[in-house]
PDB file of N, CA and C in Angstrom:
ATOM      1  N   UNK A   1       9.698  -5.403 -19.801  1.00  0.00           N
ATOM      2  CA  UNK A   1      10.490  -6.038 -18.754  1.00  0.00           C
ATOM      3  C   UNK A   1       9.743  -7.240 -18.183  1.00  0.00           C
ATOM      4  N   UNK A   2      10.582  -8.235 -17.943  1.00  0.00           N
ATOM      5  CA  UNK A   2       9.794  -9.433 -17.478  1.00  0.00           C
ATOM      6  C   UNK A   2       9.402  -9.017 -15.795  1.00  0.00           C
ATOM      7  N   UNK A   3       8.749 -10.268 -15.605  1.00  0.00           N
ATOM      8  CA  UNK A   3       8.513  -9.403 -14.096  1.00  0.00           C
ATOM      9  C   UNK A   3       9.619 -10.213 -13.068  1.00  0.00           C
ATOM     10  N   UNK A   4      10.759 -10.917 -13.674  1.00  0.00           N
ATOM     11  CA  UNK A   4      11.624 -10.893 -12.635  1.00  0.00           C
ATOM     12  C   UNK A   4      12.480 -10.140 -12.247  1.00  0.00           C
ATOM     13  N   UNK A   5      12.682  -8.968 -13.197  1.00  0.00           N
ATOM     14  CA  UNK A   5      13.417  -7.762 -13.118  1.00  0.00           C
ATOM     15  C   UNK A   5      12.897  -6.571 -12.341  1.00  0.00           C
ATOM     16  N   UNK A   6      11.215  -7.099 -11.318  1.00  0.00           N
ATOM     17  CA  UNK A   6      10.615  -6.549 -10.788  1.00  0.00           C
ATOM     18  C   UNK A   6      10.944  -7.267  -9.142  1.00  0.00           C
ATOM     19  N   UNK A   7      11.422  -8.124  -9.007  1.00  0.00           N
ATOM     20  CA  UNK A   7      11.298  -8.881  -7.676  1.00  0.00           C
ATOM     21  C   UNK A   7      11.201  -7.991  -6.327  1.00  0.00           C
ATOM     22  N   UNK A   8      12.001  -7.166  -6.080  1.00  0.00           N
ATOM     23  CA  UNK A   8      12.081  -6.315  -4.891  1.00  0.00           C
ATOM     24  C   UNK A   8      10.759  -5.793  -4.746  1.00  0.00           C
ATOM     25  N   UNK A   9      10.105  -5.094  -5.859  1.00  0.00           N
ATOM     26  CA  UNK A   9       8.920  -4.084  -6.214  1.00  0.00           C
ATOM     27  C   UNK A   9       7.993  -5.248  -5.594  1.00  0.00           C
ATOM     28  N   UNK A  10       7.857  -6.638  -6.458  1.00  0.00           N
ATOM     29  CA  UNK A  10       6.958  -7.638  -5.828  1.00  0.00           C
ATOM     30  C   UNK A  10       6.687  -7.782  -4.140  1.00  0.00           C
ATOM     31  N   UNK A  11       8.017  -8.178  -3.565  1.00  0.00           N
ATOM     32  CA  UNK A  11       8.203  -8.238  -2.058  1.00  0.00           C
ATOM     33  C   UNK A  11       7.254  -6.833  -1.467  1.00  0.00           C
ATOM     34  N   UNK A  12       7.833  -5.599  -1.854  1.00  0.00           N
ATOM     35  CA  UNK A  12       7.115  -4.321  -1.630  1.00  0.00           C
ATOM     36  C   UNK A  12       6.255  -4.462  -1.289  1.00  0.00           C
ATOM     37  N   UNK A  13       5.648  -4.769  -2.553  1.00  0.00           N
ATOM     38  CA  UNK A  13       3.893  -4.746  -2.538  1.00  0.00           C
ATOM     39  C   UNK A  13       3.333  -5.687  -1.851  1.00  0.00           C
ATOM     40  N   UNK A  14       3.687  -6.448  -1.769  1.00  0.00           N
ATOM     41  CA  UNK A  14       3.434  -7.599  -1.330  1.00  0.00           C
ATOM     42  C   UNK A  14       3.284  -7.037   0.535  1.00  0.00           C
ATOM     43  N   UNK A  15       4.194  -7.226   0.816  1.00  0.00           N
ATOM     44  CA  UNK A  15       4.650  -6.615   2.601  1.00  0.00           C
ATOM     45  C   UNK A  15       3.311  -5.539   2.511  1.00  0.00           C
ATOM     46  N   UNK A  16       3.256  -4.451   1.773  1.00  0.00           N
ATOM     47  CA  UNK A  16       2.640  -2.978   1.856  1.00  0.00           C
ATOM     48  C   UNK A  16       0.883  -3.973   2.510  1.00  0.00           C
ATOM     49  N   UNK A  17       0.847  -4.306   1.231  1.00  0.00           N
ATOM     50  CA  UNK A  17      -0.451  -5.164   1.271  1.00  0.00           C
ATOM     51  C   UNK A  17      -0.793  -5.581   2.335  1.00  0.00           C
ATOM     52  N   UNK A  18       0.216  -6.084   2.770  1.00  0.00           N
ATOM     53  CA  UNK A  18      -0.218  -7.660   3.851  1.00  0.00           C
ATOM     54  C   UNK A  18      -0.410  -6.118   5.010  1.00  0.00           C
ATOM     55  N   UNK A  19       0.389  -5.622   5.071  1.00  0.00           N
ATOM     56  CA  UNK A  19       0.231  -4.292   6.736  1.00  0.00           C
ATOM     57  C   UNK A  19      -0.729  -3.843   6.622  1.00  0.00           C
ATOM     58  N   UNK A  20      -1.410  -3.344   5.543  1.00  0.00           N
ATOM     59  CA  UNK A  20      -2.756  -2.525   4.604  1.00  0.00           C
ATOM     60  C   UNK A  20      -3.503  -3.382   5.661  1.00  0.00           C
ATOM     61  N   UNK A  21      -3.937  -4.689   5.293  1.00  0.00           N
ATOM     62  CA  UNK A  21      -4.728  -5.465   5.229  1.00  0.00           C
ATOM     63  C   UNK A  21      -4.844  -5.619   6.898  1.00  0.00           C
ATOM     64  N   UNK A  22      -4.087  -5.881   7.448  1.00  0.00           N
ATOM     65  CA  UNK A  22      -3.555  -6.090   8.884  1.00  0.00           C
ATOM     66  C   UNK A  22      -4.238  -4.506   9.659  1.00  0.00           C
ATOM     67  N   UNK A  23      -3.489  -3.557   9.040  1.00  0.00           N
ATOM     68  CA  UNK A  23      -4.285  -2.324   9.665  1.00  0.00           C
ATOM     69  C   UNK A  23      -5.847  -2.035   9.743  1.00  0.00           C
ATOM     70  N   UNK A  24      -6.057  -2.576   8.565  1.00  0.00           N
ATOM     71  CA  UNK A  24      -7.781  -2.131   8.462  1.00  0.00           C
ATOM     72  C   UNK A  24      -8.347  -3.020   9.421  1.00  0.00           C
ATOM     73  N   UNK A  25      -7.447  -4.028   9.532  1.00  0.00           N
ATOM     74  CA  UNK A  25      -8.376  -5.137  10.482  1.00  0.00           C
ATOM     75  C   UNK A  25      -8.414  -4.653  12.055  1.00  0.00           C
ATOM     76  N   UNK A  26      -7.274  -4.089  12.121  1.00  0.00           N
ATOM     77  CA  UNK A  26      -7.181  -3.204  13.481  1.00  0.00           C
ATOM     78  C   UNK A  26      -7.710  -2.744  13.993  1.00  0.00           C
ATOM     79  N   UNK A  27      -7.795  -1.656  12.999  1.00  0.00           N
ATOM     80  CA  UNK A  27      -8.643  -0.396  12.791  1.00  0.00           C
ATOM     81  C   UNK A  27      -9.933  -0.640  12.781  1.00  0.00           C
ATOM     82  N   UNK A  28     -11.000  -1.571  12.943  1.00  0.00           N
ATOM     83  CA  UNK A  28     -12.112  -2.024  12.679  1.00  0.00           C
ATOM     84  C   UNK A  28     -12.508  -2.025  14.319  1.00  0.00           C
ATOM     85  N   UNK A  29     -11.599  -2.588  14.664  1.00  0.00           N
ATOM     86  CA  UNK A  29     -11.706  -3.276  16.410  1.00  0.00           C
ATOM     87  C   UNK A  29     -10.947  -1.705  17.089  1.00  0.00           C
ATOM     88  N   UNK A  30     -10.946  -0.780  16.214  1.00  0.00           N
ATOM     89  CA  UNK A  30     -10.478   0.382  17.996  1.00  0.00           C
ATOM     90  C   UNK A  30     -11.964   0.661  18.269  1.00  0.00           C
ATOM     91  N   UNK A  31     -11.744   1.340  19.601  1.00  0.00           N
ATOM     92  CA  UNK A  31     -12.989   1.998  20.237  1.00  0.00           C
ATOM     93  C   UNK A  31     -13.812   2.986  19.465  1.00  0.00           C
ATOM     94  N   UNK A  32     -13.391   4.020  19.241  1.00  0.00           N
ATOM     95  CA  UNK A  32     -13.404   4.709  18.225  1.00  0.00           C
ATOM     96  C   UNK A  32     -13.229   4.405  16.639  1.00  0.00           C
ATOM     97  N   UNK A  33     -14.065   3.720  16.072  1.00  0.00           N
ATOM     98  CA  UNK A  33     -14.107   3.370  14.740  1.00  0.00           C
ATOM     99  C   UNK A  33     -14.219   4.636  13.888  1.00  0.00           C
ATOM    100  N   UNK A  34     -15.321   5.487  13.944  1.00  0.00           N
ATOM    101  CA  UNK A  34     -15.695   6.290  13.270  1.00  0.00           C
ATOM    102  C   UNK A  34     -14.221   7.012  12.996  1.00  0.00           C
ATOM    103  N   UNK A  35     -13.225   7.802  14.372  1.00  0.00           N
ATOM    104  CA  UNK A  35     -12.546   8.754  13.716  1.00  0.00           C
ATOM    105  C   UNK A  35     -11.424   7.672  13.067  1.00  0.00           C
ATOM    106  N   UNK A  36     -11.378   6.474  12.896  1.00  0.00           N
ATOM    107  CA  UNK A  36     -10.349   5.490  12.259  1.00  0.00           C
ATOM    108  C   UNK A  36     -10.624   5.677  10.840  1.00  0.00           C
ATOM    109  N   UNK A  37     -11.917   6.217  10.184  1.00  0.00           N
ATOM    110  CA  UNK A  37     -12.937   5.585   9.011  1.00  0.00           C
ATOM    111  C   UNK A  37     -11.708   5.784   7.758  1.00  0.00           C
ATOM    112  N   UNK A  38     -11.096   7.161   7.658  1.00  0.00           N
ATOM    113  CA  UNK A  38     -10.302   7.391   6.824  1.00  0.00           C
ATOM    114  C   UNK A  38      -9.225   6.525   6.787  1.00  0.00           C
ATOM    115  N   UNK A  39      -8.519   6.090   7.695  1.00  0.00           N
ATOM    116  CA  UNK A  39      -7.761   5.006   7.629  1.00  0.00           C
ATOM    117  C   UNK A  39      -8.088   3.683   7.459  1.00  0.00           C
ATOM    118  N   UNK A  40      -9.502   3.322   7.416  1.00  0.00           N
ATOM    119  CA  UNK A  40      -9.594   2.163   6.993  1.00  0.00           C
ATOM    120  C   UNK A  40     -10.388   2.190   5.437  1.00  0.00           C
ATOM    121  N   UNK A  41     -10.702   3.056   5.117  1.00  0.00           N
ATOM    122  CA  UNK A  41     -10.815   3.818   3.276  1.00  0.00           C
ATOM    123  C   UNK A  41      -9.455   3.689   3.062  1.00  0.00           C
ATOM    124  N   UNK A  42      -8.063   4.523   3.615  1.00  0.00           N
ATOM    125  CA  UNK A  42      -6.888   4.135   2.376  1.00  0.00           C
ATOM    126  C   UNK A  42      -6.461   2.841   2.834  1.00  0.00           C
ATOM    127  N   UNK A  43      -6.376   2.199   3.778  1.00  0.00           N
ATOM    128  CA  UNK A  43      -6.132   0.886   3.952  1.00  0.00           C
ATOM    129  C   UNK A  43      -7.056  -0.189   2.764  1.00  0.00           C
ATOM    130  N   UNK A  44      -7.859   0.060   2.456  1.00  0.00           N
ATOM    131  CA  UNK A  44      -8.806  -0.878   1.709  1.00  0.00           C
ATOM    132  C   UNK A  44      -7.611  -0.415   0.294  1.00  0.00           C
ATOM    133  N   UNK A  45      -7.927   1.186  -0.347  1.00  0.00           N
ATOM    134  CA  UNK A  45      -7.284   1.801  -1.307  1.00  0.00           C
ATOM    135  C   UNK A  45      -6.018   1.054  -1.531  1.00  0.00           C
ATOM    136  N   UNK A  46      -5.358   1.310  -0.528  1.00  0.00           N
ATOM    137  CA  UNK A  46      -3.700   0.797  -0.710  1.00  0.00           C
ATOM    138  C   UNK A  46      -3.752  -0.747  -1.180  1.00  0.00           C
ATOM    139  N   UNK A  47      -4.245  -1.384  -0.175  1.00  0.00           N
ATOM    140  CA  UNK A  47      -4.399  -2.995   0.107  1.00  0.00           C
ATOM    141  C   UNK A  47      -4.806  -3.453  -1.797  1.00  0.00           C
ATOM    142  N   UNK A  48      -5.916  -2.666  -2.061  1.00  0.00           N
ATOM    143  CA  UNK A  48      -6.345  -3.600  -3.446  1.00  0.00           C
ATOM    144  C   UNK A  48      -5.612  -2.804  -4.585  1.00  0.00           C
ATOM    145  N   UNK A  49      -4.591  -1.731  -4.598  1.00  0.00           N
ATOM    146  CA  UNK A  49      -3.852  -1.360  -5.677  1.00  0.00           C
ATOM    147  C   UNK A  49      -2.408  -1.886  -5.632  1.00  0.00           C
ATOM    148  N   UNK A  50      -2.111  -2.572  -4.328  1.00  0.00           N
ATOM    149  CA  UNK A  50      -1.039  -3.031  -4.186  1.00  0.00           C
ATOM    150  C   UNK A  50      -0.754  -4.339  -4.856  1.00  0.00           C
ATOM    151  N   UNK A  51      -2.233  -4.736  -4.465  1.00  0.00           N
ATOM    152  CA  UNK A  51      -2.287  -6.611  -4.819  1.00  0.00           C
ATOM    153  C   UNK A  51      -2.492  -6.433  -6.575  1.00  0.00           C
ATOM    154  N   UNK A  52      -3.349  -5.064  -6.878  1.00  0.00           N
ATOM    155  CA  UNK A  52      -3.283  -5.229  -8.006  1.00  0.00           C
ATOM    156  C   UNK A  52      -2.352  -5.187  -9.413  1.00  0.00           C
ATOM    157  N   UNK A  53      -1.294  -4.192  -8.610  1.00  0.00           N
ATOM    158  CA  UNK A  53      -0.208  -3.985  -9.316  1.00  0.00           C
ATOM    159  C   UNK A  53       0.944  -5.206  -9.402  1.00  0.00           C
ATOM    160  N   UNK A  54       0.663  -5.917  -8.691  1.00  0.00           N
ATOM    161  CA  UNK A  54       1.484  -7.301  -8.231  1.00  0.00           C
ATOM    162  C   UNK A  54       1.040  -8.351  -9.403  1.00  0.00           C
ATOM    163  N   UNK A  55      -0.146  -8.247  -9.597  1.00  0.00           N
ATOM    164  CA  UNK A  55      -0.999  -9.244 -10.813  1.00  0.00           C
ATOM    165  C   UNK A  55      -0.541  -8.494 -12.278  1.00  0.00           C
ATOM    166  N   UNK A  56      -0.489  -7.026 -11.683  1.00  0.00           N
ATOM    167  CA  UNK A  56      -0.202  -6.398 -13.329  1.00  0.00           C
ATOM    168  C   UNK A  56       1.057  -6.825 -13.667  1.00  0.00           C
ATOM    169  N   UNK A  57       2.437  -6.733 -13.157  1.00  0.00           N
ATOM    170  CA  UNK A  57       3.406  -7.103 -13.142  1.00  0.00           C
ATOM    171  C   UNK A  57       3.585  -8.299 -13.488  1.00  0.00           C
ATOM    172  N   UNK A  58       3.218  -9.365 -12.509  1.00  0.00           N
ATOM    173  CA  UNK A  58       3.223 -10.883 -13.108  1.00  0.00           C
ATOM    174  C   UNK A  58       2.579 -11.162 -14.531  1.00  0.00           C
ATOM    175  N   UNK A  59       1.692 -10.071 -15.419  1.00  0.00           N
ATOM    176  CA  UNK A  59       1.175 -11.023 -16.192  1.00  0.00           C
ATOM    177  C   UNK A  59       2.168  -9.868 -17.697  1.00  0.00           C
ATOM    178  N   UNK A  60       2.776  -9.041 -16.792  1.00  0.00           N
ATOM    179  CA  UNK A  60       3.422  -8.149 -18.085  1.00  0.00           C
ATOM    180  C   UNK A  60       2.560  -7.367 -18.686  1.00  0.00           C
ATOM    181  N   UNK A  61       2.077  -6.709 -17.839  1.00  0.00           N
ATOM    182  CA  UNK A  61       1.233  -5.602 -18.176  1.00  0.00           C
ATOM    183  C   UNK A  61       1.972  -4.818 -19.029  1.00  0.00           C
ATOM    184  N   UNK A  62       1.437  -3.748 -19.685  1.00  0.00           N
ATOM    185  CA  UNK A  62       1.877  -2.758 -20.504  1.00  0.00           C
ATOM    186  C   UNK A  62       1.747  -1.573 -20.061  1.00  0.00           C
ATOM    187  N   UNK A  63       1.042  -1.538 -18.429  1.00  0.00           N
ATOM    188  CA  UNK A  63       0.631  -0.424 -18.302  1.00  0.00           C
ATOM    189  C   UNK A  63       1.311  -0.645 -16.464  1.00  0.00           C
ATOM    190  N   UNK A  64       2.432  -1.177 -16.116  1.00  0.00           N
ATOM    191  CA  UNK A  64       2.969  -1.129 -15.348  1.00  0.00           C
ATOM    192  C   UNK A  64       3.565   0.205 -14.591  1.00  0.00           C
ATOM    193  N   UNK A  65       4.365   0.829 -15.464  1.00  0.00           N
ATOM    194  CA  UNK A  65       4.261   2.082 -14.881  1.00  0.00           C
ATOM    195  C   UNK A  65       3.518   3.346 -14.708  1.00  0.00           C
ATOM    196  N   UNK A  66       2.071   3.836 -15.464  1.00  0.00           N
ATOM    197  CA  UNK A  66       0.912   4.341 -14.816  1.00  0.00           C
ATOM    198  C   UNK A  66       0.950   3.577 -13.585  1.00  0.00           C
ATOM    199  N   UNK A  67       0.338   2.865 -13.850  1.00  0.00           N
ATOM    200  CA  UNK A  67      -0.273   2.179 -12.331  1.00  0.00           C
ATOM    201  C   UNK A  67       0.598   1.776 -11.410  1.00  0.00           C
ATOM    202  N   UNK A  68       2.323   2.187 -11.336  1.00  0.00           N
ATOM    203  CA  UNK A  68       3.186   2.205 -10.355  1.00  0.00           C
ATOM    204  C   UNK A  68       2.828   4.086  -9.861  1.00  0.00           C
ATOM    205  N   UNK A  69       2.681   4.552 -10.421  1.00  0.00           N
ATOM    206  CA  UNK A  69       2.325   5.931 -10.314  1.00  0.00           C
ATOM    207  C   UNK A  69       1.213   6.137  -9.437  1.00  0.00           C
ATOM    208  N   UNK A  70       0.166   5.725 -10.055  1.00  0.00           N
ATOM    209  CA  UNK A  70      -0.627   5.823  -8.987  1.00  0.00           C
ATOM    210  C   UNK A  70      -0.909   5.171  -7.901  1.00  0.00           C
ATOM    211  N   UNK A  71      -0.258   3.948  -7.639  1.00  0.00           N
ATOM    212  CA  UNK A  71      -0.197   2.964  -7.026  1.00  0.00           C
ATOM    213  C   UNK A  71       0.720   3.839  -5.367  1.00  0.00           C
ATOM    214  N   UNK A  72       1.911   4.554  -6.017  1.00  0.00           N
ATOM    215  CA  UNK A  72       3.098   5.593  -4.881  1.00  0.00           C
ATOM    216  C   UNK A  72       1.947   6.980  -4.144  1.00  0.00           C
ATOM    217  N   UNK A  73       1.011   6.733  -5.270  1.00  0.00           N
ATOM    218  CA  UNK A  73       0.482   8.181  -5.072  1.00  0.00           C
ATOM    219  C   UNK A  73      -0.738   7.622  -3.566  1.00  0.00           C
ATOM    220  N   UNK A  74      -1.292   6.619  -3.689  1.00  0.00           N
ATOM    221  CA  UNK A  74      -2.053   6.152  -2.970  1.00  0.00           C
ATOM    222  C   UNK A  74      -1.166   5.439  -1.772  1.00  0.00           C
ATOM    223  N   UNK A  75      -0.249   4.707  -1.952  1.00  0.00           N
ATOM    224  CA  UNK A  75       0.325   4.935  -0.923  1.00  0.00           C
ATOM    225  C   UNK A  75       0.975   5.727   0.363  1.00  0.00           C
ATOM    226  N   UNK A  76       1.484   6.857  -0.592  1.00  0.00           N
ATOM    227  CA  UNK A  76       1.348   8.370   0.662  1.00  0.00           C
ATOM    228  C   UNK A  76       0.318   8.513   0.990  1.00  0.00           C
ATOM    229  N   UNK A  77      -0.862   8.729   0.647  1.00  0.00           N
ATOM    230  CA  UNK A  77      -2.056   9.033   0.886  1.00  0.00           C
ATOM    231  C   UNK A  77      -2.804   8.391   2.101  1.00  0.00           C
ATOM    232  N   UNK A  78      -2.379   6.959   2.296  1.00  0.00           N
ATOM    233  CA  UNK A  78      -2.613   6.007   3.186  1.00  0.00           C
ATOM    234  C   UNK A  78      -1.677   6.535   4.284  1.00  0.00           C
ATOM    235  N   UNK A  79      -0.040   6.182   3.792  1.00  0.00           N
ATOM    236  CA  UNK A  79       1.185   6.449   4.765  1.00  0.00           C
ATOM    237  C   UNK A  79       0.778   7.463   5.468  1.00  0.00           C
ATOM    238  N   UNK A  80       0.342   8.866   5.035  1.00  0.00           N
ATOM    239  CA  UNK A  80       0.298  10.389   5.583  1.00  0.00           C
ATOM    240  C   UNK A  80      -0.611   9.911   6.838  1.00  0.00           C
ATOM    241  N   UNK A  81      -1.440   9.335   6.399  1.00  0.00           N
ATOM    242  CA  UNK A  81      -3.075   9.014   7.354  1.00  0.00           C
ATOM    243  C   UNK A  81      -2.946   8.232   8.738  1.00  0.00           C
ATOM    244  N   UNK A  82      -1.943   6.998   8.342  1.00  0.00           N
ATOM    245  CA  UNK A  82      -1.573   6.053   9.198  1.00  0.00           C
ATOM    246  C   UNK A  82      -0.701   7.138  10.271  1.00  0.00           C
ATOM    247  N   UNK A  83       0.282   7.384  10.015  1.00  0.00           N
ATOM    248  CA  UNK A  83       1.406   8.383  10.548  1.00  0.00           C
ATOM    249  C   UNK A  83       0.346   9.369  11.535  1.00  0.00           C
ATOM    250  N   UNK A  84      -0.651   9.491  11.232  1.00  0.00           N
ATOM    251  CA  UNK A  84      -1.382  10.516  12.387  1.00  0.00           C
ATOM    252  C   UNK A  84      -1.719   9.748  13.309  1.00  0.00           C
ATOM    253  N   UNK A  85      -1.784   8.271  13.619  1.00  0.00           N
ATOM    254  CA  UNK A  85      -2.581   7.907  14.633  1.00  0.00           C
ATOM    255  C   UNK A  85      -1.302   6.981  15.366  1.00  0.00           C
ATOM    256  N   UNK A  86      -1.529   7.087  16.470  1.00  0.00           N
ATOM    257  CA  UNK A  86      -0.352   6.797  17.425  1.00  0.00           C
ATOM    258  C   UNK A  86      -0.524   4.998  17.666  1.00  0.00           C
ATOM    259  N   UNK A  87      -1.529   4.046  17.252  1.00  0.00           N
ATOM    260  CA  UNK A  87      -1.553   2.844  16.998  1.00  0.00           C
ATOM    261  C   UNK A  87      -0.161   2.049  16.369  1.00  0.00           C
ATOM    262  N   UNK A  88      -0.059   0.634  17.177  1.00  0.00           N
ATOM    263  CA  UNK A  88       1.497   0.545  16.615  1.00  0.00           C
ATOM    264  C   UNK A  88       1.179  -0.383  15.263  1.00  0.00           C
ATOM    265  N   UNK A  89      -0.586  -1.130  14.967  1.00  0.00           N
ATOM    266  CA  UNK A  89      -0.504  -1.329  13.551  1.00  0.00           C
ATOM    267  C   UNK A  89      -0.608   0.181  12.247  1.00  0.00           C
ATOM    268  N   UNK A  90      -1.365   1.212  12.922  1.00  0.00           N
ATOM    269  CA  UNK A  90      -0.866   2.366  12.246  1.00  0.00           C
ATOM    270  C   UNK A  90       0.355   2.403  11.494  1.00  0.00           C
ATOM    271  N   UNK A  91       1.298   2.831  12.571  1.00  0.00           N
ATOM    272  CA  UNK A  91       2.821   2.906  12.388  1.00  0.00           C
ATOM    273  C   UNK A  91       3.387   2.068  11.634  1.00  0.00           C
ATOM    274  N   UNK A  92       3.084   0.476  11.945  1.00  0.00           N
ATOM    275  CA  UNK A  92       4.026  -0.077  10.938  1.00  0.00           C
ATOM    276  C   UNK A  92       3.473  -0.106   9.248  1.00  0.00           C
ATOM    277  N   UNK A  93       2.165   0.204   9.439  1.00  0.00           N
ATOM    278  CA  UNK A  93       1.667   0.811   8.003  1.00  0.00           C
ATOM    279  C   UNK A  93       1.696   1.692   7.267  1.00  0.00           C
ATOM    280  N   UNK A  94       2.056   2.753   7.772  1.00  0.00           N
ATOM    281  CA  UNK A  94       2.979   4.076   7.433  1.00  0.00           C
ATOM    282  C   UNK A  94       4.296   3.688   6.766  1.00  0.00           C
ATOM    283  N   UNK A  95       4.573   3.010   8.094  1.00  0.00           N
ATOM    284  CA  UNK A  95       6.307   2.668   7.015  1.00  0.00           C
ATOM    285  C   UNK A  95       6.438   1.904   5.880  1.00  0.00           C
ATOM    286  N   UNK A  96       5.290   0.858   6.003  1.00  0.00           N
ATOM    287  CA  UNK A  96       5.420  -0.100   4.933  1.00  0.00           C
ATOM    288  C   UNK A  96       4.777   0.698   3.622  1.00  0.00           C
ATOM    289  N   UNK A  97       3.889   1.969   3.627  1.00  0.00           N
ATOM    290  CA  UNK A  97       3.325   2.705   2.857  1.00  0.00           C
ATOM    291  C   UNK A  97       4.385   3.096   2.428  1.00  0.00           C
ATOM    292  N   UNK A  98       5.251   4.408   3.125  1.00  0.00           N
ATOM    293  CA  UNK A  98       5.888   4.894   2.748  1.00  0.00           C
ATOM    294  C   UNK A  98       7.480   4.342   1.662  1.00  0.00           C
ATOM    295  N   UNK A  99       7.267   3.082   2.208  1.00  0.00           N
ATOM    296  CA  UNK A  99       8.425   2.406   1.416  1.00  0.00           C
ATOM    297  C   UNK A  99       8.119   1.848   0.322  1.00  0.00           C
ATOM    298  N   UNK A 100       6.611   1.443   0.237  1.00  0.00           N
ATOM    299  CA  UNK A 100       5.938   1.291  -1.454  1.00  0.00           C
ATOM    300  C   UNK A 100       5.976   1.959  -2.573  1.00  0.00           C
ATOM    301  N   UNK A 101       5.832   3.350  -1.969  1.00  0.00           N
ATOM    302  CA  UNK A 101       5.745   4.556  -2.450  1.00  0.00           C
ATOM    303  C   UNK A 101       6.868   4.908  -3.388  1.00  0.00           C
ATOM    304  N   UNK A 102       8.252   4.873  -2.334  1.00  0.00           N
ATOM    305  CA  UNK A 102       9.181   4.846  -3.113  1.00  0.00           C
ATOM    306  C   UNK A 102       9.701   4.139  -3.998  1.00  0.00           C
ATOM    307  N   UNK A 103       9.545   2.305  -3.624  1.00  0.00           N
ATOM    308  CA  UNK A 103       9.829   1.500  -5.105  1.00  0.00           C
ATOM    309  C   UNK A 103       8.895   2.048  -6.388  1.00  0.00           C
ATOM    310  N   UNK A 104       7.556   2.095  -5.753  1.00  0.00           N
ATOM    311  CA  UNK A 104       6.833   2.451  -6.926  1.00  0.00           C
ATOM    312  C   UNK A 104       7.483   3.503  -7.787  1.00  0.00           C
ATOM    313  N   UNK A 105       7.868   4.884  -7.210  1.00  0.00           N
ATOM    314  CA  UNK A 105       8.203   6.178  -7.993  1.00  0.00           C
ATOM    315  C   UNK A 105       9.345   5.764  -8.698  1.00  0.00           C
ATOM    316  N   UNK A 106      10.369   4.799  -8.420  1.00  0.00           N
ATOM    317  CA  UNK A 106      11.378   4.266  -9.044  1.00  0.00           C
ATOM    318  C   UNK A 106      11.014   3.238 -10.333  1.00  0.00           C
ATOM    319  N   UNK A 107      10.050   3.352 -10.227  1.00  0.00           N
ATOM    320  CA  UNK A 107       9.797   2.471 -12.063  1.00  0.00           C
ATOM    321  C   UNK A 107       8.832   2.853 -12.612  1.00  0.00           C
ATOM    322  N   UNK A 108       8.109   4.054 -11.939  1.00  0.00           N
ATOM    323  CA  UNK A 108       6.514   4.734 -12.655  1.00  0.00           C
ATOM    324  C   UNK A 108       6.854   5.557 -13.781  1.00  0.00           C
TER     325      UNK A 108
END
């Protein structure tokens, strides 16, 4: 599949990324860093499998759907994490997780 038959999935990742990226930066500056640490581990996780699956796609990878697979799988993983902390860049990283997740499982 070319990767314009991917466009939505692109936007996805793309958005997921950019909140990823946005959260960890957050998350760096609360008071409490230490109990953030896990959220800024899947924030890093999410952030560089998102961007990476975005490059896999554009260049017509062959291995697009593994790595949409694990790509959904790391996104809950993040989403679940974000969703515990009552921060409103948390939250909108949860959602944007959780909605990666699902394009991803739709073409893995």
């Amino acid at each position: 599949m070319a990767h314009e038959q991917y466009a939505d999935l692109l936007k996805v990742l793309h958005e997921c990324m950019t909140e990823c990226n946005h959260c960890f930066d957050a998350c760096l500056k609360e008071d409490d860093v230490k109990m953030m640490a896990e959220c800024i581990r899947l924030d890093r996780e999410c952030a560089d499998i998102c961007g990476y699956l975005e490059q896999a796609i554009s260049r017509n990878s062959p291995f697009v759907g593994q790595l949409a697979q694990v790509c959904a799988q790391i996104c809950e993983a993040c989403g679940n994490e974000c969703k515990k902390h009552d921060h409103e860049h948390c939250q909108r990283c949860a959602e944007a997780c959780f909605k990666c997740a699902e394009a991803c499982k739709n073409i893995a």
